[in-house]
N, C-alpha and C. Protein backbone atom coordinates (compact mmCIF):
# COMPACT_ATOMS: atom_id res chain seq x y z
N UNK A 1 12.26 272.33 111.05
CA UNK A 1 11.98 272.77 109.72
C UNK A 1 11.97 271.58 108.75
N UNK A 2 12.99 270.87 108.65
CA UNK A 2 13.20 269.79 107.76
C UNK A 2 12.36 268.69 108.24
N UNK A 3 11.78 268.43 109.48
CA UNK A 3 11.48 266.78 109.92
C UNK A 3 9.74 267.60 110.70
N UNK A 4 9.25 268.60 111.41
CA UNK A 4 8.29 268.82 111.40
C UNK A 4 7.25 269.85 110.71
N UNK A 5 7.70 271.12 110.19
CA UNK A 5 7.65 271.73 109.59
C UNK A 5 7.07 272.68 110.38
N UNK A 6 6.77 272.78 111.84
CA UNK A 6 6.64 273.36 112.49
C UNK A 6 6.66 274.79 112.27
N UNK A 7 5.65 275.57 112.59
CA UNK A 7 5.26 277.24 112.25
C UNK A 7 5.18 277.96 110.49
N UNK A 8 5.45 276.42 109.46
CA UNK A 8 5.52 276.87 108.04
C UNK A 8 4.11 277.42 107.67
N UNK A 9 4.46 277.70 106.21
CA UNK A 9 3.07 278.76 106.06
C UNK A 9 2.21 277.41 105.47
N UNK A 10 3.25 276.55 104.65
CA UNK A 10 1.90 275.69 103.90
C UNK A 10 2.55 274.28 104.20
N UNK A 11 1.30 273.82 104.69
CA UNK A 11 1.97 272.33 105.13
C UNK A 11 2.65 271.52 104.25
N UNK A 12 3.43 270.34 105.08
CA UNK A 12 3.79 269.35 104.05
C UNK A 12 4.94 269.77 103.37
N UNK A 13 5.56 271.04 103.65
CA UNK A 13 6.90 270.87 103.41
C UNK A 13 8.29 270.82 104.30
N UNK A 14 8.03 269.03 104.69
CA UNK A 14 9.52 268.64 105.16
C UNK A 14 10.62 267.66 104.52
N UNK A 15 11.76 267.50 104.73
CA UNK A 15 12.72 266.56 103.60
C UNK A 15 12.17 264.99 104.27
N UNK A 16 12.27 264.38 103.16
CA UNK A 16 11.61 263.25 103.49
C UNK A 16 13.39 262.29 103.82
N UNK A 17 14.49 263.24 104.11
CA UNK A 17 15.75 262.98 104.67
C UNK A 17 15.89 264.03 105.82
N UNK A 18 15.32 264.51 106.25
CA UNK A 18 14.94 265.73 107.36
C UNK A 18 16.22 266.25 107.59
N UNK A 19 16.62 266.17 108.83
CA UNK A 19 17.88 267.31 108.87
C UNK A 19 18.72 266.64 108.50
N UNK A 20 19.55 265.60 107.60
CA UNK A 20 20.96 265.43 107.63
C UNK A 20 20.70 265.75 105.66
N UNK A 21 19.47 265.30 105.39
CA UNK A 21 18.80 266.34 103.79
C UNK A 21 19.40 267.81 104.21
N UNK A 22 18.39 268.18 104.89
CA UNK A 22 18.53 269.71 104.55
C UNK A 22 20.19 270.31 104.75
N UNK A 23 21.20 269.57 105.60
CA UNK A 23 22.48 270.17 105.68
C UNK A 23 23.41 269.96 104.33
N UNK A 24 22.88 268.51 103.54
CA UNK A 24 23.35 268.13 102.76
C UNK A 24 23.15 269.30 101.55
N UNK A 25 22.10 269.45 101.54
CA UNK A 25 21.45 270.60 100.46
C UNK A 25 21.75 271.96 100.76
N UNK A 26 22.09 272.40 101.78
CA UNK A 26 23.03 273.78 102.22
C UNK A 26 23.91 273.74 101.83
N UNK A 27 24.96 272.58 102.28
CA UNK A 27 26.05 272.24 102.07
C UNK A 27 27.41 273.46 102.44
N UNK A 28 27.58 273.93 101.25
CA UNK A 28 28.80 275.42 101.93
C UNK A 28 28.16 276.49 101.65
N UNK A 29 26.99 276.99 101.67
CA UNK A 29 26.81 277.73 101.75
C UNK A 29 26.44 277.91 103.44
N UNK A 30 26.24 276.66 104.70
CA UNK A 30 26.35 277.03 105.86
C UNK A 30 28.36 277.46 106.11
N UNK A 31 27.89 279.08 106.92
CA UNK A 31 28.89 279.61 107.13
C UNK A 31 29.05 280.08 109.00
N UNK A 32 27.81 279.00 109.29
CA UNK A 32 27.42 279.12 110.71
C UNK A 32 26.43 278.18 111.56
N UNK A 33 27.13 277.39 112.78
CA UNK A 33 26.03 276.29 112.73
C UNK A 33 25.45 277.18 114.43
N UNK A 34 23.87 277.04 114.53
CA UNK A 34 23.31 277.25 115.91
C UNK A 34 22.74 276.18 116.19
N UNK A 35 23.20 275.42 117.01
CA UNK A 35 22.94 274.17 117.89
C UNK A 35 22.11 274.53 119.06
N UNK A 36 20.86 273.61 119.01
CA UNK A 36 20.09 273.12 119.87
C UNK A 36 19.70 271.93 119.74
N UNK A 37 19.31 271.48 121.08
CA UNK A 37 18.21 270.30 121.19
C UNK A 37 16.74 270.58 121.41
N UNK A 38 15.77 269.95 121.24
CA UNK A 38 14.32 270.01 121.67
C UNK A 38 13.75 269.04 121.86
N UNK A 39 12.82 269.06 122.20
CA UNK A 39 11.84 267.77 122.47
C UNK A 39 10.77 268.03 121.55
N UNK A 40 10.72 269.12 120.28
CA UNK A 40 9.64 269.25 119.10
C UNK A 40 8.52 270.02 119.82
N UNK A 41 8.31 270.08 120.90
CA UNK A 41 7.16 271.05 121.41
C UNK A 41 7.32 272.60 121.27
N UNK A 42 6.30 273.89 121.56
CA UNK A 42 6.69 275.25 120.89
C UNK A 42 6.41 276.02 122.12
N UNK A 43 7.20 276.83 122.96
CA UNK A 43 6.82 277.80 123.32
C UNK A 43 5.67 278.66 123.19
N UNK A 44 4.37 278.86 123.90
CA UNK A 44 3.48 279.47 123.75
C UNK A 44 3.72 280.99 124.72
N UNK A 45 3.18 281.94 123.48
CA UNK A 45 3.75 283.43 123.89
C UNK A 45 2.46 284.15 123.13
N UNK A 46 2.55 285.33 123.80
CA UNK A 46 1.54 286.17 123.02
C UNK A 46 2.97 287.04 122.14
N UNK A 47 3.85 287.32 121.90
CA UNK A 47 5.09 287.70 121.46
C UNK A 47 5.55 286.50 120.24
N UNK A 48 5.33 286.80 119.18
CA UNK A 48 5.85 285.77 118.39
C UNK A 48 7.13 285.35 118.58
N UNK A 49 8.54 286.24 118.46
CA UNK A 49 9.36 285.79 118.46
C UNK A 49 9.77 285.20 119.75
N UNK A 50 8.64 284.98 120.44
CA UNK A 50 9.06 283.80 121.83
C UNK A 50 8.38 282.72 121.56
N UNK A 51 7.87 282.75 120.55
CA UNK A 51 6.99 281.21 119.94
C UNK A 51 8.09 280.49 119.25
N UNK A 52 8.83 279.18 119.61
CA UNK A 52 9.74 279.03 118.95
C UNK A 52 10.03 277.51 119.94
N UNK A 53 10.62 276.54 119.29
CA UNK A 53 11.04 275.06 120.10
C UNK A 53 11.80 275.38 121.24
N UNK A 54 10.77 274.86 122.39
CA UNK A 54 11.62 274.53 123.70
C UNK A 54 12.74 273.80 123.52
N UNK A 55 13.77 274.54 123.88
CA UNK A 55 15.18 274.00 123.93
C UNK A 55 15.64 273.05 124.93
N UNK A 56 16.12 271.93 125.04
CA UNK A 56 16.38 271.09 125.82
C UNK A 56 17.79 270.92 125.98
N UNK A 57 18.55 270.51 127.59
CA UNK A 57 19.47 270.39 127.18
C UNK A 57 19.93 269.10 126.34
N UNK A 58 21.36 269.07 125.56
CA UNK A 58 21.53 268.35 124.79
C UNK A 58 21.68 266.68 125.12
N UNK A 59 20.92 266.16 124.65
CA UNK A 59 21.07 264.43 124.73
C UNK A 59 19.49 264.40 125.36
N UNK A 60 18.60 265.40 125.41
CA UNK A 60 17.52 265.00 126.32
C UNK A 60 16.38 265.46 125.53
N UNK A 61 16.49 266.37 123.98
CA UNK A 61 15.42 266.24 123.45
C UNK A 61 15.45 265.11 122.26
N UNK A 62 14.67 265.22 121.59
CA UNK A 62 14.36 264.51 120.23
C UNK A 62 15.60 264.54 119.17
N UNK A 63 16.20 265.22 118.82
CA UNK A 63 17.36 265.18 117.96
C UNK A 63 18.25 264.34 118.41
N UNK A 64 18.25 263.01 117.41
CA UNK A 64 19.49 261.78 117.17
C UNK A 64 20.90 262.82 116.89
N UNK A 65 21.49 262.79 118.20
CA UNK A 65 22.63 263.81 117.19
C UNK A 65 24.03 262.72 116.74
N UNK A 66 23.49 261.53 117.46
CA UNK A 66 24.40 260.68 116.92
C UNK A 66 24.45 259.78 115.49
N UNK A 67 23.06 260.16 114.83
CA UNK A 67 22.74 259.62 113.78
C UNK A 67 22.84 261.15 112.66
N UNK A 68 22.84 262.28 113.10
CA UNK A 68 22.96 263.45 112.14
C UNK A 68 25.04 264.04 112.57
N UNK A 69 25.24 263.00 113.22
CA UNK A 69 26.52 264.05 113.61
C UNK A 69 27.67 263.64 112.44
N UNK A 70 27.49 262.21 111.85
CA UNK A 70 28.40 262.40 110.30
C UNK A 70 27.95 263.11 109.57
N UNK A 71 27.35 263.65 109.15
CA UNK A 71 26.96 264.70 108.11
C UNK A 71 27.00 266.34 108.66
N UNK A 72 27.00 266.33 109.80
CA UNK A 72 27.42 267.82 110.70
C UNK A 72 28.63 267.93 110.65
N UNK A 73 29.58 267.26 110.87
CA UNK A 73 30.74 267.02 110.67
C UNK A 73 31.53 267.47 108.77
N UNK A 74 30.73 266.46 108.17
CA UNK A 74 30.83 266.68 107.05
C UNK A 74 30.61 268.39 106.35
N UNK A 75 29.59 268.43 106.43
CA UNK A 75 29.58 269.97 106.15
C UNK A 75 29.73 271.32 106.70
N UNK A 76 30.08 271.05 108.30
CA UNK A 76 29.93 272.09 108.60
C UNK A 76 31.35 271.77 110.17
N UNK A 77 31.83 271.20 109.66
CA UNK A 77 33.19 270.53 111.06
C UNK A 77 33.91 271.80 111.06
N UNK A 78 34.72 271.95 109.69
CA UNK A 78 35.82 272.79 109.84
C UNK A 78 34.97 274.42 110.10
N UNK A 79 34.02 274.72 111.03
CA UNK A 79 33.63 275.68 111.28
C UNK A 79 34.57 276.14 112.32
N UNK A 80 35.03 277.62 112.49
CA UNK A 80 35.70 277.91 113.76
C UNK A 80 34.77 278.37 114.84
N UNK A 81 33.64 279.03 114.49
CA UNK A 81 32.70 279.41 115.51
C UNK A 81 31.14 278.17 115.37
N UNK A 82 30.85 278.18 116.75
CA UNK A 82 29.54 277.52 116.60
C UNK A 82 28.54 278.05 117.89
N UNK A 83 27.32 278.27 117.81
CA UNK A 83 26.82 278.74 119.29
C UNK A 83 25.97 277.16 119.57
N UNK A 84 25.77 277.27 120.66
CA UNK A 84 25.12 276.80 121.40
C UNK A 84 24.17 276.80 122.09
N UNK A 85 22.90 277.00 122.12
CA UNK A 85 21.75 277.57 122.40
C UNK A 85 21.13 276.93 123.28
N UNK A 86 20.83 277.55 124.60
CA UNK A 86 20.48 276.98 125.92
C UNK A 86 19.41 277.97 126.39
N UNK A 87 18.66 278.82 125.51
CA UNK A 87 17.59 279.31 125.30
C UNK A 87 16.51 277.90 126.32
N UNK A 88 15.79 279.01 127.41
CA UNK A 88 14.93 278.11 128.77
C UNK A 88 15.68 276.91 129.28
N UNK A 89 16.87 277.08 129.15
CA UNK A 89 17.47 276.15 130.34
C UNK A 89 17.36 276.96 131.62
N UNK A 90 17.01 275.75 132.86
CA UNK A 90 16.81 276.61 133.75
C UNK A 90 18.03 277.48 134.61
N UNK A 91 19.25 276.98 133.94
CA UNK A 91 20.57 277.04 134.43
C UNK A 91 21.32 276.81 133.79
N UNK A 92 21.49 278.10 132.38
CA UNK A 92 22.43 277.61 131.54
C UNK A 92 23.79 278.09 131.73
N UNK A 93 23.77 278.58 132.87
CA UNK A 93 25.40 278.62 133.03
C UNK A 93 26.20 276.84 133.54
N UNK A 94 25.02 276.40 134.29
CA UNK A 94 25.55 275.46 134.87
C UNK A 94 25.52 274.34 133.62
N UNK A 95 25.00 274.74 133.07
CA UNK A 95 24.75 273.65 132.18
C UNK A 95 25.58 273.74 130.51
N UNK A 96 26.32 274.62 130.31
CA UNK A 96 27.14 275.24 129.20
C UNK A 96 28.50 274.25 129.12
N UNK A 97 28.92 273.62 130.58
CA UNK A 97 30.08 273.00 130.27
C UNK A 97 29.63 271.45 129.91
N UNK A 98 28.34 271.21 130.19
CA UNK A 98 28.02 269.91 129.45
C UNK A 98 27.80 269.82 128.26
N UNK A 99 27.60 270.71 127.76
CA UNK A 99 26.74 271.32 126.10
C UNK A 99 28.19 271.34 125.54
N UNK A 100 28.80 272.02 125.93
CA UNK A 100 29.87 271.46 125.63
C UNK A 100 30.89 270.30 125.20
N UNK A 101 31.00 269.60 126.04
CA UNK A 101 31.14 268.20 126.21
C UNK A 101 30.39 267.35 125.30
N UNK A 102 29.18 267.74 125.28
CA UNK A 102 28.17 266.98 124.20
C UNK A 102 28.81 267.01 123.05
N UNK A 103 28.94 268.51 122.33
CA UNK A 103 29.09 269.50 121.27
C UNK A 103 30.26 268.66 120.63
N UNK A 104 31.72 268.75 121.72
CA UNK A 104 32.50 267.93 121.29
C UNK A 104 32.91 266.15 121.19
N UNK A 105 31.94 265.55 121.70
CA UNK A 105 31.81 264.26 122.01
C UNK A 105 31.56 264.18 120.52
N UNK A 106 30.43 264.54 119.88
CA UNK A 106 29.28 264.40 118.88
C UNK A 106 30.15 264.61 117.57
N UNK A 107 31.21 266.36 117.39
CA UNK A 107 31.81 265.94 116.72
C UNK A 107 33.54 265.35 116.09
N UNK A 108 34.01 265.10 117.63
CA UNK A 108 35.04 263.90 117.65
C UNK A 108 34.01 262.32 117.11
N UNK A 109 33.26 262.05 117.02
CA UNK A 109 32.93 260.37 116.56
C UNK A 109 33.40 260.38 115.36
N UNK A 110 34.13 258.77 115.15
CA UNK A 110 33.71 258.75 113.44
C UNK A 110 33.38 257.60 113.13
């Protein structure tokens, strides 16, 4: 949303600070973070709501989460719940305790 603008109605509106802008500009009013990775490509569906960024697991798409994770931290750390979205992993059970691991690697840094 913030860095491609991917599926918007009128082009050309992304933060020219992309996602660590747009969290900044939420700020507390996020009361919930859903974590994914992608590689920016879209699910093709005749079903819209399956049209939506192939999810990757984490560290393997396009999202720097080590360059957005001070400002995730910042606004949205002291969250008690967070999901994790492993939406077309081919094995996201097997793969939940790394997402994990990521999840908390990313926001233990400082």
């Amino acid at each position: 949303m913030a860095v491609e603008g991917a599926r918007h109605v009128r082009e050309g509106r992304t933060l020219v600070g992309g996602q660590a802008d747009l969290l900044r500009e939420l700020g507390s009013r996020i009361t919930h973070v859903h974590l994914l990775d992608t590689d920016g490509s879209i699910s093709e569906s005749d079903v819209s709501a399956f049209r939506t960024t192939i999810h990757r697991p984490f560290g393997s798409g396009a999202i720097d989460f080590d360059a957005l994770a001070p400002t995730l931290r910042d606004v949205a750390g002291g969250l008690e719940w967070w999901t994790v979205d492993l939406c077309f992993c081919p094995d996201p059970w097997e793969e939940a305790g790394r997402s994990l691991a990521f999840v908390k690697r990313i926001l233990s840094k400082e």
